[in-house]
Protein backbone atom coordinates (compact mmCIF):
# COMPACT_ATOMS: atom_id res chain seq x y z
CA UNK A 1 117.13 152.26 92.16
CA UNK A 2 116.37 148.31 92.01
CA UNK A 3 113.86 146.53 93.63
CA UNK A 4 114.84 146.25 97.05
CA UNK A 5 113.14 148.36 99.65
CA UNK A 6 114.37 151.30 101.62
CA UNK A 7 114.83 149.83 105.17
CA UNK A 8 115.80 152.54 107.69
CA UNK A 9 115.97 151.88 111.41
CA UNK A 10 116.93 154.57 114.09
CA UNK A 11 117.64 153.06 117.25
CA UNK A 12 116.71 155.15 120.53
CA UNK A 13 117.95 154.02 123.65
CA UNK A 14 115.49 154.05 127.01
CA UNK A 15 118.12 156.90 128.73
CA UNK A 16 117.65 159.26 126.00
CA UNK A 17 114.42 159.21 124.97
CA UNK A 18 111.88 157.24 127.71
CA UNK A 19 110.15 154.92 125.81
CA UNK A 20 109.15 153.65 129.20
CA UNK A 21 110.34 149.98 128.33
CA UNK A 22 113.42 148.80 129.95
CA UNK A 23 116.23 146.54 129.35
CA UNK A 24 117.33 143.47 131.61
CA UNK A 25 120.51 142.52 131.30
CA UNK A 26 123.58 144.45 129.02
CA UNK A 27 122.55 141.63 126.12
CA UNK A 28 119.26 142.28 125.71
CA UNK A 29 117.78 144.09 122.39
CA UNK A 30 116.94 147.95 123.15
CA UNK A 31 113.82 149.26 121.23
CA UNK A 32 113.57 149.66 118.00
CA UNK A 33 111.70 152.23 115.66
CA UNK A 34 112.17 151.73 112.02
CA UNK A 35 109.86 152.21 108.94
CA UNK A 36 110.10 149.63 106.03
CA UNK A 37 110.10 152.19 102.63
CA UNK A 38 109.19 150.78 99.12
CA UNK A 39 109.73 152.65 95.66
CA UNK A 40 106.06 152.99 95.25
CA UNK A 41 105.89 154.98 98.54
CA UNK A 42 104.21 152.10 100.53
CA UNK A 43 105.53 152.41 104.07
CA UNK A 44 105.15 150.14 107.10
CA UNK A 45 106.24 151.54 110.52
CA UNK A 46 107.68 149.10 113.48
CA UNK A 47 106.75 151.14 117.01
CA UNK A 48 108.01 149.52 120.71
CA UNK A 49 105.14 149.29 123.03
CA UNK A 50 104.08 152.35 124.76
CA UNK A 51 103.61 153.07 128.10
CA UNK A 52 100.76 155.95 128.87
CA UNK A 53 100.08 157.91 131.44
CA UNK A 54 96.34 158.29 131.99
CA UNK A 55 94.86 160.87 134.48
CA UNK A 56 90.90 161.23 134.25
CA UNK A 57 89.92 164.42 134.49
CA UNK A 58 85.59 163.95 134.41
CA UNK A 59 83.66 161.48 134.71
CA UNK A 60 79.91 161.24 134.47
CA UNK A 61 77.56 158.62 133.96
CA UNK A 62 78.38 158.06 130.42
CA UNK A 63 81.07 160.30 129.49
CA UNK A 64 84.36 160.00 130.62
CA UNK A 65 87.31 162.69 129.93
CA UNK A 66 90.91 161.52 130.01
CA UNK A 67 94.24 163.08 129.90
CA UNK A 68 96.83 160.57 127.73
CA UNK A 69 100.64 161.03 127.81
CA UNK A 70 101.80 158.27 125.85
CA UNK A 71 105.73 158.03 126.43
CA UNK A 72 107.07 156.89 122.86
CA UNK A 73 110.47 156.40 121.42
CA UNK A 74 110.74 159.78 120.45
CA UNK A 75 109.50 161.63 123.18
CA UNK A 76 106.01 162.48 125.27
CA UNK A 77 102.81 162.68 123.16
CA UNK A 78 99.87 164.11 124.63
CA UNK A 79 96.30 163.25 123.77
CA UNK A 80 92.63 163.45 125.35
CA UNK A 81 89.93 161.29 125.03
CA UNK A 82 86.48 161.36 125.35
CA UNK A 83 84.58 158.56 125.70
CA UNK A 84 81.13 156.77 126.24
CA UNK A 85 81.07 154.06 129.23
CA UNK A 86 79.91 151.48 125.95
CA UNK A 87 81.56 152.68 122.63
CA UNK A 88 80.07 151.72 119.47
CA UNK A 89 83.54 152.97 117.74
CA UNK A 90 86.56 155.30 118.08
CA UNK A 91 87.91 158.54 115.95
CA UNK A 92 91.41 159.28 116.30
CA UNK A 93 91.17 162.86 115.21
CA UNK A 94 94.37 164.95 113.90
CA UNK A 95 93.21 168.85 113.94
CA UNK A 96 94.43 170.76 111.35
CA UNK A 97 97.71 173.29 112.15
CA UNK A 98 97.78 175.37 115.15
CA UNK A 99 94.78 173.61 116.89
CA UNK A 100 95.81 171.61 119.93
CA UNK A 101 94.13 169.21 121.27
CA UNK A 102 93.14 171.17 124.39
CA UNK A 103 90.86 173.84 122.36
CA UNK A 104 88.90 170.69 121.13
CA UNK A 105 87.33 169.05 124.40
CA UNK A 106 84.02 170.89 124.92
CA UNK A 107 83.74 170.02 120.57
CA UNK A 108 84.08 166.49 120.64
CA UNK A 109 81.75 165.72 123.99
CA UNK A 110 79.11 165.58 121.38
CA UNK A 111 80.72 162.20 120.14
CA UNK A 112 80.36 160.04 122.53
CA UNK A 113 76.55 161.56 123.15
CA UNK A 114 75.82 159.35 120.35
CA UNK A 115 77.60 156.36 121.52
CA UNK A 116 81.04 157.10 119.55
CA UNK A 117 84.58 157.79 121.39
CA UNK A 118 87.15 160.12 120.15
CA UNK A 119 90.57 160.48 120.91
CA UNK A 120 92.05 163.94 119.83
CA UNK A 121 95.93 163.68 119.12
CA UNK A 122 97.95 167.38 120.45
CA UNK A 123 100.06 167.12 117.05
CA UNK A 124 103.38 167.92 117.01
CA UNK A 125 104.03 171.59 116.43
CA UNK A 126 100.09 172.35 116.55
CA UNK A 127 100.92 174.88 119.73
CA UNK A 128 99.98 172.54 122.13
CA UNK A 129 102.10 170.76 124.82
CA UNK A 130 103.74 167.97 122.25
CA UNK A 131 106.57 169.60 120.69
CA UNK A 132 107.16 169.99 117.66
CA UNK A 133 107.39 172.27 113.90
CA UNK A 134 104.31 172.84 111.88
CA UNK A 135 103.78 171.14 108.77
CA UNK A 136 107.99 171.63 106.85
CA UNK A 137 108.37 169.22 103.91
CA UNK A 138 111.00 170.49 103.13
CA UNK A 139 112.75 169.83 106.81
CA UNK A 140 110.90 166.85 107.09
CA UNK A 141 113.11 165.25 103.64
CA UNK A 142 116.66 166.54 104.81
CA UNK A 143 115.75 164.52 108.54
CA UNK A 144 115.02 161.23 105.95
CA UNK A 145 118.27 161.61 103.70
CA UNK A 146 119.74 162.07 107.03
CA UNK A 147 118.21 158.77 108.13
CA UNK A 148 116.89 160.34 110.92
CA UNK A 149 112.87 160.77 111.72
CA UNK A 150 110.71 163.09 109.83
CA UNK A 151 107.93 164.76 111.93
CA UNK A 152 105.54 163.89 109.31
CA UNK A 153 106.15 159.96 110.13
CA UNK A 154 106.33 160.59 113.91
CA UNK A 155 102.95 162.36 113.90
CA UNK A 156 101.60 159.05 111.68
CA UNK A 157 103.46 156.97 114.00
CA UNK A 158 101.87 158.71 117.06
CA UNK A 159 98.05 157.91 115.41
CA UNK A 160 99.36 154.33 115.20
CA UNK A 161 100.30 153.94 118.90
CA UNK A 162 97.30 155.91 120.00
CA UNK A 163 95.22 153.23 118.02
CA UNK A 164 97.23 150.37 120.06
CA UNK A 165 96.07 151.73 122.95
CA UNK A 166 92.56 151.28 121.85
CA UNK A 167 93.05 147.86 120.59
CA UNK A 168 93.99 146.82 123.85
CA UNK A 169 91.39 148.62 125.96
CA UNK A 170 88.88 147.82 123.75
CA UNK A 171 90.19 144.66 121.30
CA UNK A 172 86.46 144.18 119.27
CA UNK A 173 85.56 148.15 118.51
CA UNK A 174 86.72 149.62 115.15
CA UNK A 175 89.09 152.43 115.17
CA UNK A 176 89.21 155.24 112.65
CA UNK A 177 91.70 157.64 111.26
CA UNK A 178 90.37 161.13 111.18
CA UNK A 179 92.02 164.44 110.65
CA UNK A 180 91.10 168.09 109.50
CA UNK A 181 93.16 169.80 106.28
CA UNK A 182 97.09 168.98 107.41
CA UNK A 183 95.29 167.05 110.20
CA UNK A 184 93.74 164.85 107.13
CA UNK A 185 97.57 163.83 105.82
CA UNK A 186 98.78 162.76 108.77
CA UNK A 187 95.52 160.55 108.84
CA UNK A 188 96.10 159.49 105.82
CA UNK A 189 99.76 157.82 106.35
CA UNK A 190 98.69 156.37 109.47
CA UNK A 191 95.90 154.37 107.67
CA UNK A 192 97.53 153.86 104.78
CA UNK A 193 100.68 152.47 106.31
CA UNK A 194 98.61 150.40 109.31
CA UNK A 195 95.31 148.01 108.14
CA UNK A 196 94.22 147.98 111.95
CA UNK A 197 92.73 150.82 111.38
CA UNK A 198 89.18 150.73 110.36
CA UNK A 199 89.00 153.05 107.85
CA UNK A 200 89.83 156.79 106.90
CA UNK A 201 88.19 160.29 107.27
CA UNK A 202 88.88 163.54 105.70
CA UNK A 203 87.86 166.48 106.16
CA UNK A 204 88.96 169.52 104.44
CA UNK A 205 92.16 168.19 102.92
CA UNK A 206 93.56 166.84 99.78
CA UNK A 207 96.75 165.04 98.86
CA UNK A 208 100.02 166.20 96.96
CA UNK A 209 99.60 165.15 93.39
CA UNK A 210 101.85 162.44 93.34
CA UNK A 211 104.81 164.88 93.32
CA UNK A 212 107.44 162.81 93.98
CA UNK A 213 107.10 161.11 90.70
CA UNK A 214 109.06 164.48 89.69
CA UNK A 215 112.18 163.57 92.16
CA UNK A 216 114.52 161.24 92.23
CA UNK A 217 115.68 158.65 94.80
CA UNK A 218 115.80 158.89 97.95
CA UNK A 219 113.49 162.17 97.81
CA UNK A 220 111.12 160.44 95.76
CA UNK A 221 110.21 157.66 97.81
CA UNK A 222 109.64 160.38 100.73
CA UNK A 223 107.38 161.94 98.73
CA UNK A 224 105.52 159.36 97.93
CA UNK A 225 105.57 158.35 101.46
CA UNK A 226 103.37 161.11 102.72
CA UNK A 227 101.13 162.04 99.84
CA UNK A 228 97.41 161.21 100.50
CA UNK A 229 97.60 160.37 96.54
CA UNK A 230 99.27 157.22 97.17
CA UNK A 231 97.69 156.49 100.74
CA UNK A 232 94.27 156.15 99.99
CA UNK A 233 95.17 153.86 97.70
CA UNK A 234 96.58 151.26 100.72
CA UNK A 235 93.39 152.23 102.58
CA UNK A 236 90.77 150.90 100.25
CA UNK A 237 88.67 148.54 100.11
CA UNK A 238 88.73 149.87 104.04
CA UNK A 239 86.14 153.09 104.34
CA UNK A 240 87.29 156.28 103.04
CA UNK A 241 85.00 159.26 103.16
CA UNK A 242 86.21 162.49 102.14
CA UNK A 243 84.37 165.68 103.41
CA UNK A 244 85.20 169.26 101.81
CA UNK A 245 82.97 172.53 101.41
CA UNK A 246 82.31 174.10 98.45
CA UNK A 247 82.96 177.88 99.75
CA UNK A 248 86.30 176.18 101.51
CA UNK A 249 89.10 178.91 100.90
CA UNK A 250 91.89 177.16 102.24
CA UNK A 251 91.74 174.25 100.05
CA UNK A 252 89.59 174.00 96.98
CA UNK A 253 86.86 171.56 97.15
CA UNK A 254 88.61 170.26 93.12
CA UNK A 255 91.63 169.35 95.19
CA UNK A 256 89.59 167.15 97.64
CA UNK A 257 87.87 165.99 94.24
CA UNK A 258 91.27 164.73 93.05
CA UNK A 259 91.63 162.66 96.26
CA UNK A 260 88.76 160.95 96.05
CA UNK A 261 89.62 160.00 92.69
CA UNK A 262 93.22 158.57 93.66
CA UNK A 263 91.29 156.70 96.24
CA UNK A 264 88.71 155.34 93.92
CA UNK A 265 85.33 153.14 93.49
CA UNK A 266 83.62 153.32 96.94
CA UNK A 267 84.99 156.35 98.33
CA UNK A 268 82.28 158.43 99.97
CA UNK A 269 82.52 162.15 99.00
CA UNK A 270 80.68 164.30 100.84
CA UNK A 271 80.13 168.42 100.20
CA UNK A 272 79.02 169.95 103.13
CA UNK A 273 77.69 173.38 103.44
CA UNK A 274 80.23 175.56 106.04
CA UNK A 275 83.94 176.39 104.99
CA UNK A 276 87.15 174.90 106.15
CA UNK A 277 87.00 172.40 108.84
CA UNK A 278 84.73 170.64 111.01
CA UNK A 279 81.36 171.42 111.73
CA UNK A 280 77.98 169.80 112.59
CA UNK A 281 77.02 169.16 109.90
CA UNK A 282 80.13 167.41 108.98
CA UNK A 283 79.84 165.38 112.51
CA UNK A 284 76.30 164.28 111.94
CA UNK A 285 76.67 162.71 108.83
CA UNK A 286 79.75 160.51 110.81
CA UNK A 287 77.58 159.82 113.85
CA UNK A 288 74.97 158.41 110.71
CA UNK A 289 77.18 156.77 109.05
CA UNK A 290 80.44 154.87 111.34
CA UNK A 291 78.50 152.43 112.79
CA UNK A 292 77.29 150.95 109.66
CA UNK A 293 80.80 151.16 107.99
């Protein structure tokens, strides 16, 4: 493979797939998705504008409970967000698999308690109302030799246009990519491939090892693509903090080690005392430390 980067666009038209743009006029351009692929695994991602559907479900004198449907190329995305009335900052927050976004709400109303809004995505194939396969590598690299979509990179993509939406709500408040053990990969790519985000937090995940280094092209590049290995390194000098428990079962805290080492000097890493996942103490120590990031 030379030099020249991997440039794959899939074209979607408005009938098919309701991006909720429109087209005037049998000249004009349609949308266009497409993600911009180097050999190093350094990916950029080209989204059409959004439309969402927003329905608020509560709100109280400082906390304000949202239903999102953002209509993307490549099909609804749901979302909820919880919110202060004045936001100091926002979390985009990937669970980890089979947690939707629904099973979350009453969990994150502590958030914006302490002046911080969070925005928890219903990932694809998490058993929520987005659609969608749990975590399939595997299936994931026969859809890119295919040239079509990998979930992976929608689910990335999806944190990307959720953080749009923010950007334009709220233009001057920093946005951060969070997720939770799978949750935490998809985070990952969507930092790593966009610099409007803020920064990056994990929590109870790790990356692949650089794996692909063991492939060849095209399956190398994908590999590359979506290991945490090589994001972090696209995220720094932005604010990475790593969180993982010692007693954490799921994944061991020497493989959330080994992330923090791809990211390198002035990654935060953070043992916490619980298991795998989330938990108070976990959120505290974010409430302390975001707004001084």
């Amino acid at each position: 493979m030379n030099n020249t980067n991997i440039l794959l666009v899939l074209i979607l038209t408005i009938s098919l797939l309701g991006t909720g743009c429109t087209n005037i006029g049998d000249d004009e351009e349609k949308p266009v998705a497409s993600w911009n692929l180097t050999e190093d695994g350094s990916i950029e991602f080209s989204i059409p504008k959004t439309a969402v559907d927003e329905r608020i479900q509560e709100d109280g004198s400082n906390l304000t409970t949202t239903d999102l449907i953002f209509k993307g190329f490549a099909g609804d995305v749901h979302a909820i967000l919880v919110s202060p009335k004045n936001p100091v900052a926002f979390l985009i927050w990937a669970p980890g698999a089979n947690n939707p976004a629904t099973g979350y709400v009453e969990y994150m109303k502590y958030y914006p308690v302490h002046g911080i809004g969070v925005i928890i995505m219903d990932v694809r194939g998490n058993g929520g109302t987005t659609p969608g396969y749990p975590m399939n590598i595997e299936k994931d690299a026969e859809l890119f030799t295919q040239g079509a979509w990998p979930q992976f990179y929608l689910i990335s993509a999806d944190m990307i246009t959720t953080r749009e939406y923010l950007h334009e709500k709220y233009p001057d408040i920093p946005v951060y990519a969070v997720g939770e053990s799978n949750g935490g990969r998809y985070a990952a790519l969507a930092a790593g491939s966009d610099p409007d985000f803020a920064g990056y937090i994990g929590i109870s995940t790790s990356g692949f090892h650089r794996i692909g280094e063991d492939y060849t092209s095209p399956i190398r590049e994908f590999l590359l693509s979506v290991d945490p290995d090589v994001q972090v390194v696209r995220i720094t000098p932005r604010p990475v903090i790593l969180f993982h428990a010692p007693d954490d079962s799921v994944i061991a805290i020497t493989e959330g080690e080994s992330l923090a080492t791809s990211a390198g000097k002035g990654t935060m890493f953070i043992p916490f005392n619980g298991t795998h996942g989330v938990n108070r103490e976990v959120d505290d120590r974010i409430i302390t430390l975001v707004p001084h990031l």
